[in-house]
N, C-alpha and C. Protein backbone atom coordinates (compact mmCIF):
# COMPACT_ATOMS: atom_id res chain seq x y z
N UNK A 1 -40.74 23.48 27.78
CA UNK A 1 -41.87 22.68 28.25
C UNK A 1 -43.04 22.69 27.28
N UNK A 2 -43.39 23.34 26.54
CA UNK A 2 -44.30 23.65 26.12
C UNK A 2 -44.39 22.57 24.78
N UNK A 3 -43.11 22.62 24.04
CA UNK A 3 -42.88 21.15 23.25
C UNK A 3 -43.63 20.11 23.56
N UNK A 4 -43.96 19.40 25.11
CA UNK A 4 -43.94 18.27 25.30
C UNK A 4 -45.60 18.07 25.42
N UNK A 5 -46.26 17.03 25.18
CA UNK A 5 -47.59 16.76 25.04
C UNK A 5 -48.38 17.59 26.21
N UNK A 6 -49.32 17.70 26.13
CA UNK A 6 -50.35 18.87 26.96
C UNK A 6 -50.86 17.18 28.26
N UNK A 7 -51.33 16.40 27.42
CA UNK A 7 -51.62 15.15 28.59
C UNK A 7 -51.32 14.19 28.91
N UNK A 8 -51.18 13.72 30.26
CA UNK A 8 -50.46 13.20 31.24
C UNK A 8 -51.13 11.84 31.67
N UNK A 9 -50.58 10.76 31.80
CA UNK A 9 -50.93 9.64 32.52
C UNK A 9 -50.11 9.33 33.74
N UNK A 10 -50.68 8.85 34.78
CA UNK A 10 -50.05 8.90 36.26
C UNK A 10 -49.55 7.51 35.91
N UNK A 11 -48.59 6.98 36.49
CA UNK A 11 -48.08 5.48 36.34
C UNK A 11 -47.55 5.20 37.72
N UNK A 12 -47.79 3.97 39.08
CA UNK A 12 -46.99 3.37 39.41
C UNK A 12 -45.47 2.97 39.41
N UNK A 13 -44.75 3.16 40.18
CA UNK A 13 -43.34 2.65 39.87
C UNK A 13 -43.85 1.01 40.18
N UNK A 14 -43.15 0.11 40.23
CA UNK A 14 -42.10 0.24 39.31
C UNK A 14 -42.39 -0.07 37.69
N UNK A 15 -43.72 -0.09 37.60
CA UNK A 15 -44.35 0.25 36.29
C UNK A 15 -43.68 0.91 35.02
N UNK A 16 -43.48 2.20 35.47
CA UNK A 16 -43.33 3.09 34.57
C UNK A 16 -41.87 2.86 34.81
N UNK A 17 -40.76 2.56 35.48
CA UNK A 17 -39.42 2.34 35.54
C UNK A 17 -39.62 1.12 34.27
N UNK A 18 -40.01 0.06 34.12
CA UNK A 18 -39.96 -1.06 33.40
C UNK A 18 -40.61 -0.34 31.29
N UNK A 19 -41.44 0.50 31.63
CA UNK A 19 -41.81 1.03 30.41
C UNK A 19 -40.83 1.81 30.39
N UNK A 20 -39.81 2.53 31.21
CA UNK A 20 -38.82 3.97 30.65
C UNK A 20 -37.55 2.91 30.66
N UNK A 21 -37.24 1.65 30.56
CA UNK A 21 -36.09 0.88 30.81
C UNK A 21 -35.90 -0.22 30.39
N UNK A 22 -37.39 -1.11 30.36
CA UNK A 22 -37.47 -2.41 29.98
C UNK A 22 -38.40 -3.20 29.21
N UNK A 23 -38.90 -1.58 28.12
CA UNK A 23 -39.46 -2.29 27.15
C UNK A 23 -41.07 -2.85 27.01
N UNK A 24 -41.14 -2.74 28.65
CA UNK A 24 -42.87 -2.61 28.58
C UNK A 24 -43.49 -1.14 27.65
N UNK A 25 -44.53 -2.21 26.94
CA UNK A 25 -45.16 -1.20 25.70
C UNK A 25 -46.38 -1.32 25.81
N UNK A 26 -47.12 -2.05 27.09
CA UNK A 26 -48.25 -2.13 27.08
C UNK A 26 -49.13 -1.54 28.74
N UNK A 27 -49.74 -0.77 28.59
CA UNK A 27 -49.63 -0.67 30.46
C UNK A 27 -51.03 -0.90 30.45
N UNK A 28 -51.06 -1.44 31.56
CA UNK A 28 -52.70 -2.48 31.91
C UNK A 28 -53.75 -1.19 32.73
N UNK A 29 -54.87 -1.01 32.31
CA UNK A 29 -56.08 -0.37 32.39
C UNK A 29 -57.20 -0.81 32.79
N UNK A 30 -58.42 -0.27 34.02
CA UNK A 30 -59.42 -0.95 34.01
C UNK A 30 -60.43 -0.61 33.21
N UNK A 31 -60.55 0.26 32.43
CA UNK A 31 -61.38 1.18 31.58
C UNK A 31 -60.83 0.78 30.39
N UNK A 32 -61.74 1.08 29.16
CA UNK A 32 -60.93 1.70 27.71
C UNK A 32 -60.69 2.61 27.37
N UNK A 33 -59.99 2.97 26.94
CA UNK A 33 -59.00 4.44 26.80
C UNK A 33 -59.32 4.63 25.45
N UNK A 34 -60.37 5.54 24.91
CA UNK A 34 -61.06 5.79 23.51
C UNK A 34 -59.50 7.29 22.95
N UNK A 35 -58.54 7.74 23.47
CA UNK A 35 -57.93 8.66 23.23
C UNK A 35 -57.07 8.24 22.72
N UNK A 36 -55.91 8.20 21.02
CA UNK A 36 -54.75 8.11 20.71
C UNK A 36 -54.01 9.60 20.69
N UNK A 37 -52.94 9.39 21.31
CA UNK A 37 -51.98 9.99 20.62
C UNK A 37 -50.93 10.59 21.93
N UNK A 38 -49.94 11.65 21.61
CA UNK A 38 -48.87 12.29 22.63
C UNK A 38 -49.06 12.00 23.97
N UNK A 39 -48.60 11.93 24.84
CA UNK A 39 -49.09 12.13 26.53
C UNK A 39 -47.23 11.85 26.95
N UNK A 40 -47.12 12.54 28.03
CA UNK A 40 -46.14 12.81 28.86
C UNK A 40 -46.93 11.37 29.90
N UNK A 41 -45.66 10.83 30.45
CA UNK A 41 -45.59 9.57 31.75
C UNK A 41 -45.41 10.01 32.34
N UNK A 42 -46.19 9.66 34.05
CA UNK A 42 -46.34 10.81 35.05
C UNK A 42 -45.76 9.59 36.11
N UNK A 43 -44.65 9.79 36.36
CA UNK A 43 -44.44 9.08 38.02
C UNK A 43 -45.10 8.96 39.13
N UNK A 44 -45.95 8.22 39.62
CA UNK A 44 -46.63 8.82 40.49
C UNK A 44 -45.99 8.91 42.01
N UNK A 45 -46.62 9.09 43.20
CA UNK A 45 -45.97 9.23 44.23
C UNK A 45 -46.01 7.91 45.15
N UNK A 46 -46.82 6.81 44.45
CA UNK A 46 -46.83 5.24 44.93
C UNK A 46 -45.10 4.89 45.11
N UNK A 47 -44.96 5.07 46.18
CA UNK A 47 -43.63 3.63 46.28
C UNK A 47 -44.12 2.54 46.71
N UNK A 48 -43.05 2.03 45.47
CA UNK A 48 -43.19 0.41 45.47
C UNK A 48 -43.11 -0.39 46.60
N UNK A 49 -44.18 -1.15 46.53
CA UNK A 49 -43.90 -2.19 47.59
C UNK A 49 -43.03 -3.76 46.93
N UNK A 50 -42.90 -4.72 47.77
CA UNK A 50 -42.26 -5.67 47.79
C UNK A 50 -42.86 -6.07 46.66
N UNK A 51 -43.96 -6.61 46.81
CA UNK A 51 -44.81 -7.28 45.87
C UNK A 51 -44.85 -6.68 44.27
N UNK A 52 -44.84 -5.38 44.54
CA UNK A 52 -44.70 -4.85 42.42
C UNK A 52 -43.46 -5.00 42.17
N UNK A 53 -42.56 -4.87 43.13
CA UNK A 53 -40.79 -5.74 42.33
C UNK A 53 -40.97 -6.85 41.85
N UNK A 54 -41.21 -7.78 42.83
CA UNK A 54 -41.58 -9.28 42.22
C UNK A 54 -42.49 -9.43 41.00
N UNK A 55 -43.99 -8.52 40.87
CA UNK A 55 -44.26 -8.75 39.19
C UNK A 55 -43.95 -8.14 38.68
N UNK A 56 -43.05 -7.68 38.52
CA UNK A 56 -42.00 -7.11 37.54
C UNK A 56 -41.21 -7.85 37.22
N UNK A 57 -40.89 -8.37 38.57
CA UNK A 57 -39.71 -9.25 37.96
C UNK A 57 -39.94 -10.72 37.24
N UNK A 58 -41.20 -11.56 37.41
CA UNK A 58 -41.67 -12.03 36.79
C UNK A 58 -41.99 -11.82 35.59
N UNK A 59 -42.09 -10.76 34.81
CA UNK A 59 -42.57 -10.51 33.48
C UNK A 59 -41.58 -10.24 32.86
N UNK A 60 -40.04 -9.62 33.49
CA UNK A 60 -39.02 -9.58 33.10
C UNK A 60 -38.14 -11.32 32.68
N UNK A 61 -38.51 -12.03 33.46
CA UNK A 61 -38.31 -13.60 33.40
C UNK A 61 -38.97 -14.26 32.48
N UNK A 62 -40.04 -13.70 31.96
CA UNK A 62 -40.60 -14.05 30.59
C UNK A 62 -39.94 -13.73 29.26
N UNK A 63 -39.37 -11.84 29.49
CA UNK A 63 -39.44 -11.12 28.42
C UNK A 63 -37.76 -11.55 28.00
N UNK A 64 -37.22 -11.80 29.16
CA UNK A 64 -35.80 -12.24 28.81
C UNK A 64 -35.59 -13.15 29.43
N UNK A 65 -35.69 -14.30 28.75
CA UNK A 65 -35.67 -15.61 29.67
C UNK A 65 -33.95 -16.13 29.27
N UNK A 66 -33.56 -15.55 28.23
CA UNK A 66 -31.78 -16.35 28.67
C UNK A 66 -31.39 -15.49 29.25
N UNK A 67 -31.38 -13.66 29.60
CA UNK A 67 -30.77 -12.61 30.33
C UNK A 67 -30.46 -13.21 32.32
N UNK A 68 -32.16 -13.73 32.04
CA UNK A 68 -31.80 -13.88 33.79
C UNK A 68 -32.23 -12.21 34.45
N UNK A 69 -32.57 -11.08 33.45
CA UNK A 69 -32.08 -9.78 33.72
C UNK A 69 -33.55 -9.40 35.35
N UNK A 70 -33.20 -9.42 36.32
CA UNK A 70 -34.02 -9.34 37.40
C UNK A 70 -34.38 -8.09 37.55
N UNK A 71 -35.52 -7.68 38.14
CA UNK A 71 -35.54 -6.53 38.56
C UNK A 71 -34.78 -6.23 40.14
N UNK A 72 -35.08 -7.22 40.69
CA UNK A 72 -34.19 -6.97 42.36
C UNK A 72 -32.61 -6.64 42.04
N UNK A 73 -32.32 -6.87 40.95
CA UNK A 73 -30.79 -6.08 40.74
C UNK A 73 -31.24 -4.59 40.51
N UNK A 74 -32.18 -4.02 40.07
CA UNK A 74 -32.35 -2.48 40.06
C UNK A 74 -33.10 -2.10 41.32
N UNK A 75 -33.76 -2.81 42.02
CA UNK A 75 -34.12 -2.14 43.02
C UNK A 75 -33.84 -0.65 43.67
N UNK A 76 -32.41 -0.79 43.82
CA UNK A 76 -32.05 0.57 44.60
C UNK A 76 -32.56 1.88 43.74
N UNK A 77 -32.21 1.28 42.11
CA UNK A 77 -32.43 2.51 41.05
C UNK A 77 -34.09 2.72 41.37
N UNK A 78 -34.85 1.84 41.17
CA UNK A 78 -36.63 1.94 40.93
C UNK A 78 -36.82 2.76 42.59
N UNK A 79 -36.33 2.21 43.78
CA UNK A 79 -36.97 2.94 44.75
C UNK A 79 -36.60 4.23 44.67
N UNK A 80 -35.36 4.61 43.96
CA UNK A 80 -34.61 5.95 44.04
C UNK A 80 -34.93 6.93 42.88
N UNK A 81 -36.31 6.26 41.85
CA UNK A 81 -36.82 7.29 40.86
C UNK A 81 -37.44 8.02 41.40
N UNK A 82 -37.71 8.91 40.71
CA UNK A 82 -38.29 10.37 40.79
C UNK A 82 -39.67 10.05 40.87
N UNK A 83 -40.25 10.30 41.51
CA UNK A 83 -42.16 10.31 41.91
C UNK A 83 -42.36 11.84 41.71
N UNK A 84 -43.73 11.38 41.69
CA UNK A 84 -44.31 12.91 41.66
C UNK A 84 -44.04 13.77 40.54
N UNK A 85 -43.53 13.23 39.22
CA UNK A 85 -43.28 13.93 38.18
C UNK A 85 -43.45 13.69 37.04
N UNK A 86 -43.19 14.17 36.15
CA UNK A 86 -43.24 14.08 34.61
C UNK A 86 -41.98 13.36 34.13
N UNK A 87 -41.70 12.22 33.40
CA UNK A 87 -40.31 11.50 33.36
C UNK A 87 -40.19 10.91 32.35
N UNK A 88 -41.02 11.15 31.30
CA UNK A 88 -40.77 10.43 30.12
C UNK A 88 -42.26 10.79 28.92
N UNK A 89 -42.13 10.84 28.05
CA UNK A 89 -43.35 11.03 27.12
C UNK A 89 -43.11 9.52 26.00
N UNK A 90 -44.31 9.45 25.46
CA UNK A 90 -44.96 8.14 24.77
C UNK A 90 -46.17 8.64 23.87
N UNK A 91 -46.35 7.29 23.01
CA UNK A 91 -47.86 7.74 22.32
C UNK A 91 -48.66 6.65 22.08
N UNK A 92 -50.07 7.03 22.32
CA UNK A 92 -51.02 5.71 22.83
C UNK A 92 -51.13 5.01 21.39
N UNK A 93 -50.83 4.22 20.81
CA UNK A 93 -51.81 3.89 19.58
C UNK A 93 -52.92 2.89 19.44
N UNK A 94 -53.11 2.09 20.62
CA UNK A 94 -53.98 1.50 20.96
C UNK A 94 -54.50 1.18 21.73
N UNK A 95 -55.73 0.44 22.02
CA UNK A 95 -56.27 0.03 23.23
C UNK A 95 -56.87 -1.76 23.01
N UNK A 96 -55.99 -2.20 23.54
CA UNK A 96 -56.24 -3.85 23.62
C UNK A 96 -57.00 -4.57 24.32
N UNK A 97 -57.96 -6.08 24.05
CA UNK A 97 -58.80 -6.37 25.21
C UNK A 97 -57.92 -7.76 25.78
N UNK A 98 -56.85 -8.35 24.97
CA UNK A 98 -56.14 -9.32 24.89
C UNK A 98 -54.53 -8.88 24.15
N UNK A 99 -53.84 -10.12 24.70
CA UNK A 99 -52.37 -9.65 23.86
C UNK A 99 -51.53 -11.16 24.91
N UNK A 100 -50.92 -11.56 23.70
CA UNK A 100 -49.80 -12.70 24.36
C UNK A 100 -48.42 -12.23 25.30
N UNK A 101 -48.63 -10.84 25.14
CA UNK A 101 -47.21 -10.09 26.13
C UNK A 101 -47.62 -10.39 27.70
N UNK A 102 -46.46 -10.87 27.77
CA UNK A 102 -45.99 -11.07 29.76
C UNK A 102 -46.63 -9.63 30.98
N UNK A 103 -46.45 -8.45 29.62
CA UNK A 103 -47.09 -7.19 30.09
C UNK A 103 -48.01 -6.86 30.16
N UNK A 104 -49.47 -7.82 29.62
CA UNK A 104 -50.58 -8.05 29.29
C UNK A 104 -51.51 -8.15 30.69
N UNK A 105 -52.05 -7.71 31.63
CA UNK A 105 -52.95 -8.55 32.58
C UNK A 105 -54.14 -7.71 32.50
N UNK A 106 -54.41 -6.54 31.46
CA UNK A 106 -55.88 -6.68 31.22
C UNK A 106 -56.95 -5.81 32.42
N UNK A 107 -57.62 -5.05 32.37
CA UNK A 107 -58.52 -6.09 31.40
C UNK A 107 -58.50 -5.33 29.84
N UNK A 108 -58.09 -4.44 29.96
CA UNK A 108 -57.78 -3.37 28.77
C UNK A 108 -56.35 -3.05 29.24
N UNK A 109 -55.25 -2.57 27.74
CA UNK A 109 -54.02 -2.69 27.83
C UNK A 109 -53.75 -1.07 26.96
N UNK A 110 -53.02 -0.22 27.04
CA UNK A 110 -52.74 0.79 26.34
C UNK A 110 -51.53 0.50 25.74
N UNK A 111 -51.41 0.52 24.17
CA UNK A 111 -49.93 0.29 23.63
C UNK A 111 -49.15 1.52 23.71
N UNK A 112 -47.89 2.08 23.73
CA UNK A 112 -47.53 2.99 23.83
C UNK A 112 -46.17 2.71 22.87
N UNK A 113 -46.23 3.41 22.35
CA UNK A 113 -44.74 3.69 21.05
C UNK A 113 -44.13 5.02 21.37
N UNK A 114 -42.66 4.87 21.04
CA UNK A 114 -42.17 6.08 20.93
C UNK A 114 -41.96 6.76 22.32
N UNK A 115 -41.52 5.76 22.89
CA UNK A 115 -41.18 5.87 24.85
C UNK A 115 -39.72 7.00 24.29
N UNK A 116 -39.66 8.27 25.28
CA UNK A 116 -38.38 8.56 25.13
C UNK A 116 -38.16 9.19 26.87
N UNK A 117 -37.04 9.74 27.67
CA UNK A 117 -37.22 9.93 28.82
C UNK A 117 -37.25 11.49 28.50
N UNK A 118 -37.49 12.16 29.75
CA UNK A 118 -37.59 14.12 29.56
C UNK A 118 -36.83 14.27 31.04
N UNK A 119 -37.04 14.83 31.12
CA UNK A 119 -36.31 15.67 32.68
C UNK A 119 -37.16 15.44 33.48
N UNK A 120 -37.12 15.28 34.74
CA UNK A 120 -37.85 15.56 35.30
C UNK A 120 -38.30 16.54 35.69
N UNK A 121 -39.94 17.08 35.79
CA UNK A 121 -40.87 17.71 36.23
C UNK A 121 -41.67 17.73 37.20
N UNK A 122 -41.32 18.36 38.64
CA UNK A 122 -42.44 17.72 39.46
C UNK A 122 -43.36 18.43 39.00
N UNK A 123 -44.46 17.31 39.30
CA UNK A 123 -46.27 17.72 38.99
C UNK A 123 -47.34 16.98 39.69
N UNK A 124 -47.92 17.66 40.79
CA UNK A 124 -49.23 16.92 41.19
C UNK A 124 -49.89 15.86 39.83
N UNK A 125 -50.07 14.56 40.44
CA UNK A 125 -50.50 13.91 39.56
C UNK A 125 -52.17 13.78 39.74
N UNK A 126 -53.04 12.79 38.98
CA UNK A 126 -54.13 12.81 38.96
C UNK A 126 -54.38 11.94 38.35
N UNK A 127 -55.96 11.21 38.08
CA UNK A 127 -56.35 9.81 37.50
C UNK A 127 -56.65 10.15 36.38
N UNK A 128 -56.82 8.68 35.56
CA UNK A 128 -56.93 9.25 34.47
C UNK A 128 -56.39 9.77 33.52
N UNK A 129 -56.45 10.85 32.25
CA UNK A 129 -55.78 11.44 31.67
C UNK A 129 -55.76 12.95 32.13
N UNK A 130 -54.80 13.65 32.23
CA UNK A 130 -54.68 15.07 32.91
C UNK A 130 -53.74 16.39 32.19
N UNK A 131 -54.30 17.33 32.58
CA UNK A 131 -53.43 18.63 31.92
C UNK A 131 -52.31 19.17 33.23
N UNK A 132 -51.03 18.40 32.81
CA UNK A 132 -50.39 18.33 33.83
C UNK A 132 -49.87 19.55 34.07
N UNK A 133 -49.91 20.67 33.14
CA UNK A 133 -49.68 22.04 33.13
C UNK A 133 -50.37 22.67 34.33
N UNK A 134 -51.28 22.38 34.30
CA UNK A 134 -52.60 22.67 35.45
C UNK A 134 -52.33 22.71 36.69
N UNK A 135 -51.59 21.27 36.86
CA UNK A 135 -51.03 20.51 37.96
C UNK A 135 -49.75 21.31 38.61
N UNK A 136 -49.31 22.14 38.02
CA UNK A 136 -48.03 22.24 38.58
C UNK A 136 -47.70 23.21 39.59
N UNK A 137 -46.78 22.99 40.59
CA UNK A 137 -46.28 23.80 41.88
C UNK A 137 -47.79 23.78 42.74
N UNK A 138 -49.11 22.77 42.69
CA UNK A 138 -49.99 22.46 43.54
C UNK A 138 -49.35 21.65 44.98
C-alpha cells in the first residue's frame, strides 16, 4: 500500500467505472484544482441512479459512435462495483475551463493520465482531495 499515491479523489459511479473502463480522461469539477500529480480514485458510496447510466451512456454514443458500445449493457457490472474504496490510481496533469470531449461539462475539468486499476481498498471517502490513509477502517 504504501507504493500507491498518499491522495485520494472520491468519484461517483458510474463516473469512475467509465474513467477505469471507458476512457474518460477528463472528470468534471466545480472548483479549480491548482494540484498536479499521483492520486489514487476513490469509489464513492453514491449508487447510481437511472439518470447517471443514461449520461454515460450518452457520452459513450459520442465517444464511439460506430461501436453502438452502451452503457445499459454494463449496468449489472457498474451497479455491482465496489463503493466505498480505493479502485484505481491516475495523475492530474491538468485543469481545463473548456475542451471539445463528450466528457467535458465543466465548469472546470481535471485531465487524468496514466489510469491503471489497484485492488480494492475499502476507505471512508471524503470531498475534495484526501489522505485516504487517514480514512481507513473509519
Amino acid at each position: 500500500m504504501t507504493e500507491l499515491p498518499q491522495k485520494a479523489l472520491s468519484i461517483r459511479q458510474p463516473w469512475v467505472w467509465a474513467i477505469m473502463h471507458a476512457g474518460k480522461r477528463i472528470e468534471n469539477r466545480p472548483r479549480r484544482f491548482h494540484y498536479r500529480g499521483p492520486i489514487c480514485l476513490h469509489g464513492s458510496l453514491y449508487k447510481p441512479k437511472e439518470h447517471d447510466i443514461y449520461a454515460v451512456d450518452e457520452c459513450l454514443d459520442e465517444v464511439f459512435p460506430d461501436d453502438r458500445w452502451s452503457v445499459c449493457e454494463w449496468r449489472p457490472e457498474i451497479m455491482a462495483q465496489n463503493r466505498g474504496g480505493i479502485i484505481g490510481t491516475a495523475e492530474i496533469v491538468d485543469c481545463i475551463e473548456q475542451s471539445d470531449s463528450p466528457w467535458f461539462f465543466g465548469p472546470y475539468g481535471l485531465v487524468l493520465e496514466n489510469v491503471q486499476p489497484v485492488d480494492f481498498i475499502p476507505v471512508k471517502g471524503a470531498l475534495g482531495l484526501f489522505d485516504w490513509r487517514t480514512r481507513m477502517g473509519l
